[in-house]
N, C-alpha and C. Protein backbone atom coordinates (compact mmCIF):
# COMPACT_ATOMS: atom_id res chain seq x y z
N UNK A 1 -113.29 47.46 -117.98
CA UNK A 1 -114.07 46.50 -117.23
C UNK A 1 -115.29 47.20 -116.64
N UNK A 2 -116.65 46.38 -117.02
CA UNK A 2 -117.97 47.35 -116.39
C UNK A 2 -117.43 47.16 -114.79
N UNK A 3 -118.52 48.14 -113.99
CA UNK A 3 -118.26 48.17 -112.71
C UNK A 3 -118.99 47.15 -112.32
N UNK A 4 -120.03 46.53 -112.83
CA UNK A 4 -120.56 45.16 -112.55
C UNK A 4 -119.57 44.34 -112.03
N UNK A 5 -118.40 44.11 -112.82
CA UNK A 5 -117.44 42.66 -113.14
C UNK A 5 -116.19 43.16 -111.75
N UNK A 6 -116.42 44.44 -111.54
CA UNK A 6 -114.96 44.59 -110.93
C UNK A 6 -115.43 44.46 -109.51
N UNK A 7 -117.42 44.47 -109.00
CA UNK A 7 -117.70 44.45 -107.72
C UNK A 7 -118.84 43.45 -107.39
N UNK A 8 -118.37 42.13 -108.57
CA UNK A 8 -119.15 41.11 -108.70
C UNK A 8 -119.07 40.09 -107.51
N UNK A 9 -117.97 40.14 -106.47
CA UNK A 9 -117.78 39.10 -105.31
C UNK A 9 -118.59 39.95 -104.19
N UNK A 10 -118.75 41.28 -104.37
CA UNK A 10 -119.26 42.29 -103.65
C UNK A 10 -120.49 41.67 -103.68
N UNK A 11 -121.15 42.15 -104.31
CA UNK A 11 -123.06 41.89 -105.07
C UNK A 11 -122.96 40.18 -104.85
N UNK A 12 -122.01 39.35 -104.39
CA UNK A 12 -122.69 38.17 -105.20
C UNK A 12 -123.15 37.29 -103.88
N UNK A 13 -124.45 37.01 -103.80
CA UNK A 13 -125.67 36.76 -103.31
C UNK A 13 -124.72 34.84 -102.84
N UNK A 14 -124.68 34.46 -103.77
CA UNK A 14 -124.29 33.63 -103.80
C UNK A 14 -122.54 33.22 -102.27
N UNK A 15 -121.98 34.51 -102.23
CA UNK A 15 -120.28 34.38 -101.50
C UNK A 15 -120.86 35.22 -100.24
N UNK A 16 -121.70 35.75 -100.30
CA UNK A 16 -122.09 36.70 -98.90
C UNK A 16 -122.28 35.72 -98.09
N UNK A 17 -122.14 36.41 -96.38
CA UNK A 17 -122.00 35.42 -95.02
C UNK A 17 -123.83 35.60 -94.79
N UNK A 18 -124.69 34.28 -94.65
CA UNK A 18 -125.69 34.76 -94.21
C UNK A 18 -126.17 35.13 -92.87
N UNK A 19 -126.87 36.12 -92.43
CA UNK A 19 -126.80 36.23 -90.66
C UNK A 19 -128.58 36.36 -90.64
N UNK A 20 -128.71 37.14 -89.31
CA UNK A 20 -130.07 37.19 -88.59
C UNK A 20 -129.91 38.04 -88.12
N UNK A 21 -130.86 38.87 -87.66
CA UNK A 21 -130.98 40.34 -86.78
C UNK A 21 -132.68 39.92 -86.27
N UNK A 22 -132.33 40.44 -84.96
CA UNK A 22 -133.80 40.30 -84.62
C UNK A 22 -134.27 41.23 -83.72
N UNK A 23 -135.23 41.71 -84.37
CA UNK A 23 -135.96 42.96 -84.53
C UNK A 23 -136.69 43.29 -83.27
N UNK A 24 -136.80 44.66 -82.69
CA UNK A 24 -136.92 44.88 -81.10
C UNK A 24 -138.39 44.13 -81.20
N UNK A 25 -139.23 43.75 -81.81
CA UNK A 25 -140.44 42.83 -81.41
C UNK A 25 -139.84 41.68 -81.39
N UNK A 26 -138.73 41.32 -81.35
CA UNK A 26 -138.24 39.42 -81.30
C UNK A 26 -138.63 39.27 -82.89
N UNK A 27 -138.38 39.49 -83.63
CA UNK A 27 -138.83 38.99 -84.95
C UNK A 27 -137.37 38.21 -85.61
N UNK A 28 -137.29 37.42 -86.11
CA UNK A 28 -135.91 37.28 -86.98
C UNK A 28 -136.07 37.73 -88.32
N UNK A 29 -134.92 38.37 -88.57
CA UNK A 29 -135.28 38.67 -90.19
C UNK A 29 -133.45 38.47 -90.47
N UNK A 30 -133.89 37.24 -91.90
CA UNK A 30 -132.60 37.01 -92.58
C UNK A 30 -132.01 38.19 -93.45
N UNK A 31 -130.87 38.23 -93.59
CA UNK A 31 -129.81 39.38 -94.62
C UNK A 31 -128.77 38.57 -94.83
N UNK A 32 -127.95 39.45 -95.86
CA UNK A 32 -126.68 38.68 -96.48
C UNK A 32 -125.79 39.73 -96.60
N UNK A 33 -124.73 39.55 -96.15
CA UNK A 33 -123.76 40.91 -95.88
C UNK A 33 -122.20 40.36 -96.84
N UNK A 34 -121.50 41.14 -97.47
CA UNK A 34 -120.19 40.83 -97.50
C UNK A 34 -119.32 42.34 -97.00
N UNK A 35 -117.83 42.27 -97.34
CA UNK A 35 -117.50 44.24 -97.05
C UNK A 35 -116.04 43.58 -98.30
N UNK A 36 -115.46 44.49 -97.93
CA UNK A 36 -114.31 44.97 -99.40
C UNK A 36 -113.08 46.05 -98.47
N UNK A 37 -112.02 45.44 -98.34
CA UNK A 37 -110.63 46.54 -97.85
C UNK A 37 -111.02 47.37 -98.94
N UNK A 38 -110.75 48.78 -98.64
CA UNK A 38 -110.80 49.35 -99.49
C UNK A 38 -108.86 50.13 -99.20
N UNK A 39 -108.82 50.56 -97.69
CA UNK A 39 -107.57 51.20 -98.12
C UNK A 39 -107.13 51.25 -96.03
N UNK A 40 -105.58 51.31 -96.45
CA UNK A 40 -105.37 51.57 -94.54
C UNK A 40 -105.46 52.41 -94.17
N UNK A 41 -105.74 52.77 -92.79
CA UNK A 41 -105.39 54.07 -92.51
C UNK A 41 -104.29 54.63 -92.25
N UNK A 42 -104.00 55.84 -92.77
CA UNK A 42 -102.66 56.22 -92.43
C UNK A 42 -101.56 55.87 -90.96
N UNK A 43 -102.36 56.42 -90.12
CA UNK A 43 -102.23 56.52 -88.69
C UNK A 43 -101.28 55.07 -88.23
N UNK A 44 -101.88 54.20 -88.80
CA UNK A 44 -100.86 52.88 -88.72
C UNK A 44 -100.46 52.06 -90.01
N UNK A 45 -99.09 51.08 -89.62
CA UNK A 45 -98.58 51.04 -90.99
C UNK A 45 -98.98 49.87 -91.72
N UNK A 46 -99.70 48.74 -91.37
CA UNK A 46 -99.82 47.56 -91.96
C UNK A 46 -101.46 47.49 -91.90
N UNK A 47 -101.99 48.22 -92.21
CA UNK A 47 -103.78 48.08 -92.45
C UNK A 47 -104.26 47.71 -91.53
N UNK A 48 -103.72 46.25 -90.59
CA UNK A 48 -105.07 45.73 -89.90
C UNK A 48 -105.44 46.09 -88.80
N UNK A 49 -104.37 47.32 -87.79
CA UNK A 49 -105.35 48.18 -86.87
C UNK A 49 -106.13 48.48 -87.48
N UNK A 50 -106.12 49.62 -88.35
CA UNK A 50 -107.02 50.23 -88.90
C UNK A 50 -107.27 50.44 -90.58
N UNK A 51 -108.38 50.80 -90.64
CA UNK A 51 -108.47 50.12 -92.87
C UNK A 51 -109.95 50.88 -92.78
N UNK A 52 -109.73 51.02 -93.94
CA UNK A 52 -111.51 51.15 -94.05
C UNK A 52 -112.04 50.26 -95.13
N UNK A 53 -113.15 50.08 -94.84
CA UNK A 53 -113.75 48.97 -95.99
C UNK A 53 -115.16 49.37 -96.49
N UNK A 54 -115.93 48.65 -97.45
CA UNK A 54 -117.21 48.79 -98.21
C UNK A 54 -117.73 47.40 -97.77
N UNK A 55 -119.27 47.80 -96.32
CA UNK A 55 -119.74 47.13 -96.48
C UNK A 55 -121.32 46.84 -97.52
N UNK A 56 -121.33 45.45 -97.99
CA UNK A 56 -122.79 45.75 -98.39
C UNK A 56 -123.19 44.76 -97.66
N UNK A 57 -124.92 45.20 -97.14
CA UNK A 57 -125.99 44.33 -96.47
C UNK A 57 -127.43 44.29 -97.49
N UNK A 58 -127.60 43.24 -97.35
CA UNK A 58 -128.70 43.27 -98.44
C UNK A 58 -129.62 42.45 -98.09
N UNK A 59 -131.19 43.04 -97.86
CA UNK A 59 -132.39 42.82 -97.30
C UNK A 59 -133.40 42.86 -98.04
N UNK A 60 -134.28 42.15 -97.63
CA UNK A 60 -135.54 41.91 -98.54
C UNK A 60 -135.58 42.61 -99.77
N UNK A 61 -135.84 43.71 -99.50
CA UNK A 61 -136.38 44.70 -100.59
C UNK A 61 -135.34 45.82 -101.02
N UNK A 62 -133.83 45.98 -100.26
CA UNK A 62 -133.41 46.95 -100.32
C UNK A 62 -131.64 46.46 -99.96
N UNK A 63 -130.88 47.49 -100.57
CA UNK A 63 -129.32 47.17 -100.24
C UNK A 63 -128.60 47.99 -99.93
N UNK A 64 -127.99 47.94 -98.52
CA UNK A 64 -127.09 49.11 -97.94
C UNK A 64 -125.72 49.14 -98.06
N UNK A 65 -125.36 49.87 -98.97
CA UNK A 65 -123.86 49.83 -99.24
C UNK A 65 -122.93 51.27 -98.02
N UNK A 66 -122.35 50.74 -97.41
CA UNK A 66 -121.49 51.38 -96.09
C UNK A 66 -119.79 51.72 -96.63
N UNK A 67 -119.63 52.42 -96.28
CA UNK A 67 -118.02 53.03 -95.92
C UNK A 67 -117.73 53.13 -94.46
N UNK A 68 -116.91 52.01 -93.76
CA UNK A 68 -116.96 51.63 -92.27
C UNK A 68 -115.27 52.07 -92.17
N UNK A 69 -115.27 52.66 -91.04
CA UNK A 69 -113.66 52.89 -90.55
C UNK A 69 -113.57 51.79 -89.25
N UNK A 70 -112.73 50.76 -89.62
CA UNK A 70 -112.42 49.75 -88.72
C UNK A 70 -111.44 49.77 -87.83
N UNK A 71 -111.62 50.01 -86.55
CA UNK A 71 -110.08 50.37 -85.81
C UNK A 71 -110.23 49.13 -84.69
N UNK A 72 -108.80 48.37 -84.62
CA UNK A 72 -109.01 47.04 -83.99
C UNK A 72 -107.61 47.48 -83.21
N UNK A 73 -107.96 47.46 -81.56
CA UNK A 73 -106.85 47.76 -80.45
C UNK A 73 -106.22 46.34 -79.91
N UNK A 74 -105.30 46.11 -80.26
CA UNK A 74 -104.70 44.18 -79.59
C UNK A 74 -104.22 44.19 -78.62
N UNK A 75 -104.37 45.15 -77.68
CA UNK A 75 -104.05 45.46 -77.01
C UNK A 75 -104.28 44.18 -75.74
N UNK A 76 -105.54 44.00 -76.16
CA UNK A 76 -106.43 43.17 -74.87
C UNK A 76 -105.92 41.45 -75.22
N UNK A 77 -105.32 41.32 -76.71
CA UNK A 77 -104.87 39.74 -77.11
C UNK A 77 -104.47 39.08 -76.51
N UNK A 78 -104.25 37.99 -76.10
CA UNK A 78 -103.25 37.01 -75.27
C UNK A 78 -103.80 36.59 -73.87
N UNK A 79 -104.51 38.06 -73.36
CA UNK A 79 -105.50 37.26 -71.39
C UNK A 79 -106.58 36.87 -71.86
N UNK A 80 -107.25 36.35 -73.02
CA UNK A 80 -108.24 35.43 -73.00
C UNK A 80 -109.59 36.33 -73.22
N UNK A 81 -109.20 38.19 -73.13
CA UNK A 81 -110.27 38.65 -73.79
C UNK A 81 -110.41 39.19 -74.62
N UNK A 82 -111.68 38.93 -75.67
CA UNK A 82 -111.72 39.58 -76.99
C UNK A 82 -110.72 40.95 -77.51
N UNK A 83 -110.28 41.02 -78.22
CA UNK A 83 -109.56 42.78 -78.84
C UNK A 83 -110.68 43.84 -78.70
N UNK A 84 -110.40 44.90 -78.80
CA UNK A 84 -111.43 45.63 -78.65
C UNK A 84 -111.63 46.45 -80.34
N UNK A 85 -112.62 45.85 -81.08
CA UNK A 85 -112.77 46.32 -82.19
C UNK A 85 -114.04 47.67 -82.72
N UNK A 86 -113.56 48.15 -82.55
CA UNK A 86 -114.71 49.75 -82.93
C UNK A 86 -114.92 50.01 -84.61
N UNK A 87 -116.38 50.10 -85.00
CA UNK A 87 -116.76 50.39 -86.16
C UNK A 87 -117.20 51.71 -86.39
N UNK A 88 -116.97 52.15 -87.33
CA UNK A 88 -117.54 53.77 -87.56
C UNK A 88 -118.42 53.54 -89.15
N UNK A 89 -118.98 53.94 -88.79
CA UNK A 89 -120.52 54.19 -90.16
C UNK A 89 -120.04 55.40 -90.64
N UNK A 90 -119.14 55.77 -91.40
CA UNK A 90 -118.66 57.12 -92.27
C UNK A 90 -119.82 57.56 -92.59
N UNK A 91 -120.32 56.87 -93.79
CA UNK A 91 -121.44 57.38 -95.04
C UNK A 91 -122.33 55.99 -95.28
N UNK A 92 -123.53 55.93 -95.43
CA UNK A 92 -124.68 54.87 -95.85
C UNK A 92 -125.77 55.29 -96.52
N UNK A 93 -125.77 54.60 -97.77
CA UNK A 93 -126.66 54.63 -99.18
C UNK A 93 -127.40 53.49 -99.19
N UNK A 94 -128.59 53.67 -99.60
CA UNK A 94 -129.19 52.47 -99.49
C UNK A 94 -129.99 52.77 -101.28
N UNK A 95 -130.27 51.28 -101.91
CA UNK A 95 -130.75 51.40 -103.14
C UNK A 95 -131.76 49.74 -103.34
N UNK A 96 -133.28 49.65 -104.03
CA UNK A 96 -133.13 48.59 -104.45
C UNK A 96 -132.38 47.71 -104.64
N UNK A 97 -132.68 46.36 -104.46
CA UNK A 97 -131.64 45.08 -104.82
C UNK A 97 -131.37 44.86 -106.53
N UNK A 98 -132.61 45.32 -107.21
CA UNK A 98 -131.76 45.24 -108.65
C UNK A 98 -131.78 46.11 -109.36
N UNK A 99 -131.60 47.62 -108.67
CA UNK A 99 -130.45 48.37 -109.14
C UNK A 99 -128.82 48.43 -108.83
N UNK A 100 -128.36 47.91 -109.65
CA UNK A 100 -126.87 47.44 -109.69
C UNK A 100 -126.32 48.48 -109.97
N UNK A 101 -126.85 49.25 -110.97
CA UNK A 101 -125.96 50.99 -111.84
C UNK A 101 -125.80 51.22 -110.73
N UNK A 102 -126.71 51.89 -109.57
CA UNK A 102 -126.81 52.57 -108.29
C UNK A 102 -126.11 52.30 -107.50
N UNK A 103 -126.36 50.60 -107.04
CA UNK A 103 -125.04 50.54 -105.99
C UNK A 103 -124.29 50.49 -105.89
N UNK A 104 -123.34 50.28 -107.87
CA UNK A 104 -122.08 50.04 -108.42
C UNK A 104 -121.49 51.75 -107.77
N UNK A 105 -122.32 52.58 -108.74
CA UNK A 105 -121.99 54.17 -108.41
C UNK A 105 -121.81 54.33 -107.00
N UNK A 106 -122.56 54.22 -105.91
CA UNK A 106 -122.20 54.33 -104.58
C UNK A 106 -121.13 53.73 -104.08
N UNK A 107 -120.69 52.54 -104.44
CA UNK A 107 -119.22 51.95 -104.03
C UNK A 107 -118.13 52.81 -104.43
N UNK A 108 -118.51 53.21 -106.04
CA UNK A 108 -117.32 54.23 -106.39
C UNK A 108 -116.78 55.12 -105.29
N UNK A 109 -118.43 55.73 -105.33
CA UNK A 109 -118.32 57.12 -104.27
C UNK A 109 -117.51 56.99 -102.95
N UNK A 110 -117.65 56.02 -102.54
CA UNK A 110 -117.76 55.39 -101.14
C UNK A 110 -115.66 55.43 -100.80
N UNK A 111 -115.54 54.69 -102.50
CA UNK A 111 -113.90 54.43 -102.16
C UNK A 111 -113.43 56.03 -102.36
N UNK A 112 -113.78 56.70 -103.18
CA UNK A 112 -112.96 58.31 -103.37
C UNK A 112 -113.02 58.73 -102.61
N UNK A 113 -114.14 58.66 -101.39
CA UNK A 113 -114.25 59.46 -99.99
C UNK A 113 -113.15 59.07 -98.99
N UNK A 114 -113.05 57.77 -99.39
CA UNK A 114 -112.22 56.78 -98.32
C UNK A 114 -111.08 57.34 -98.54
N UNK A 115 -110.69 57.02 -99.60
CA UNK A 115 -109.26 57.67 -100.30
C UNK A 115 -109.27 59.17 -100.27
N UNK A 116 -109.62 60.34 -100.25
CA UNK A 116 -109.65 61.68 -99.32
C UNK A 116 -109.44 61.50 -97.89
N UNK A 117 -110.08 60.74 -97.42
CA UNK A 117 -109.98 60.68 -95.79
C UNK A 117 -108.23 60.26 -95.78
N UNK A 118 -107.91 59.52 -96.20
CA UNK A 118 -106.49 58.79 -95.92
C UNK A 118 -105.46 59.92 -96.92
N UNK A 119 -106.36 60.56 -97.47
CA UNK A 119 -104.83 61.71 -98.52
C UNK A 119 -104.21 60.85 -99.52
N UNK A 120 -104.90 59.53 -99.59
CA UNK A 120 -104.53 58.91 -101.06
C UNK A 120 -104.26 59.23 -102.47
N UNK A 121 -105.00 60.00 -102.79
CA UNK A 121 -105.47 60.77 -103.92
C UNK A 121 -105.58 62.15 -103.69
């Protein structure tokens, strides 16, 4: 299977959440983000404290593919305030939007690192 087909819900323009960021001059500028479980972390046993995932964000001219370590504490669940969820930016590649070879290859990269970090592989 090309790596196209296996990270086609990833790339696809079409299933991404659309958002807004607005830029320290007040500017809005649209993007389209999706991410990908990639694997749990050891440390706990059912993934959804903690996991790491592949996000991609993709902007005008350019696409940032991320390896994020997600650690979510529930601690705070049930009195009515948010969980306390912490993101970590491992590693970030950024490539043109239609180079696909490139950002296919960086996802690769992205999961073997992930999978070292956790002693998967």
């Amino acid at each position: 299977m090309e790596k196209l087909e296996m990270y086609a819900e990833l790339f696809d323009i079409n299933k991404m959440e659309k958002r807004t960021w607005i830029s320290p001059d007040g500017k809005f500028i649209d993007f389209l983000e999706s991410s990908m479980f990639i694997c749990k972390d050891p440390r706990y046993d059912d993934g959804l404290y903690g996991h790491y995932e592949i996000q991609v964000t993709r902007w005008a001219k350019n696409t940032k593919v991320a390896l994020v370590h997600i650690l979510f504490d529930p601690g705070l669940m049930g009195d009515g305030d948010k969980p306390d969820l912490d993101e970590t930016f491992i590693q970030v590649r950024k490539a043109p939007n239609d180079d696909m070879e490139t950002l296919c290859k960086f996802v690769d990269e992205l999961i073997e690192l992930a999978n070292k970090k956790t002693s998967f592989i």
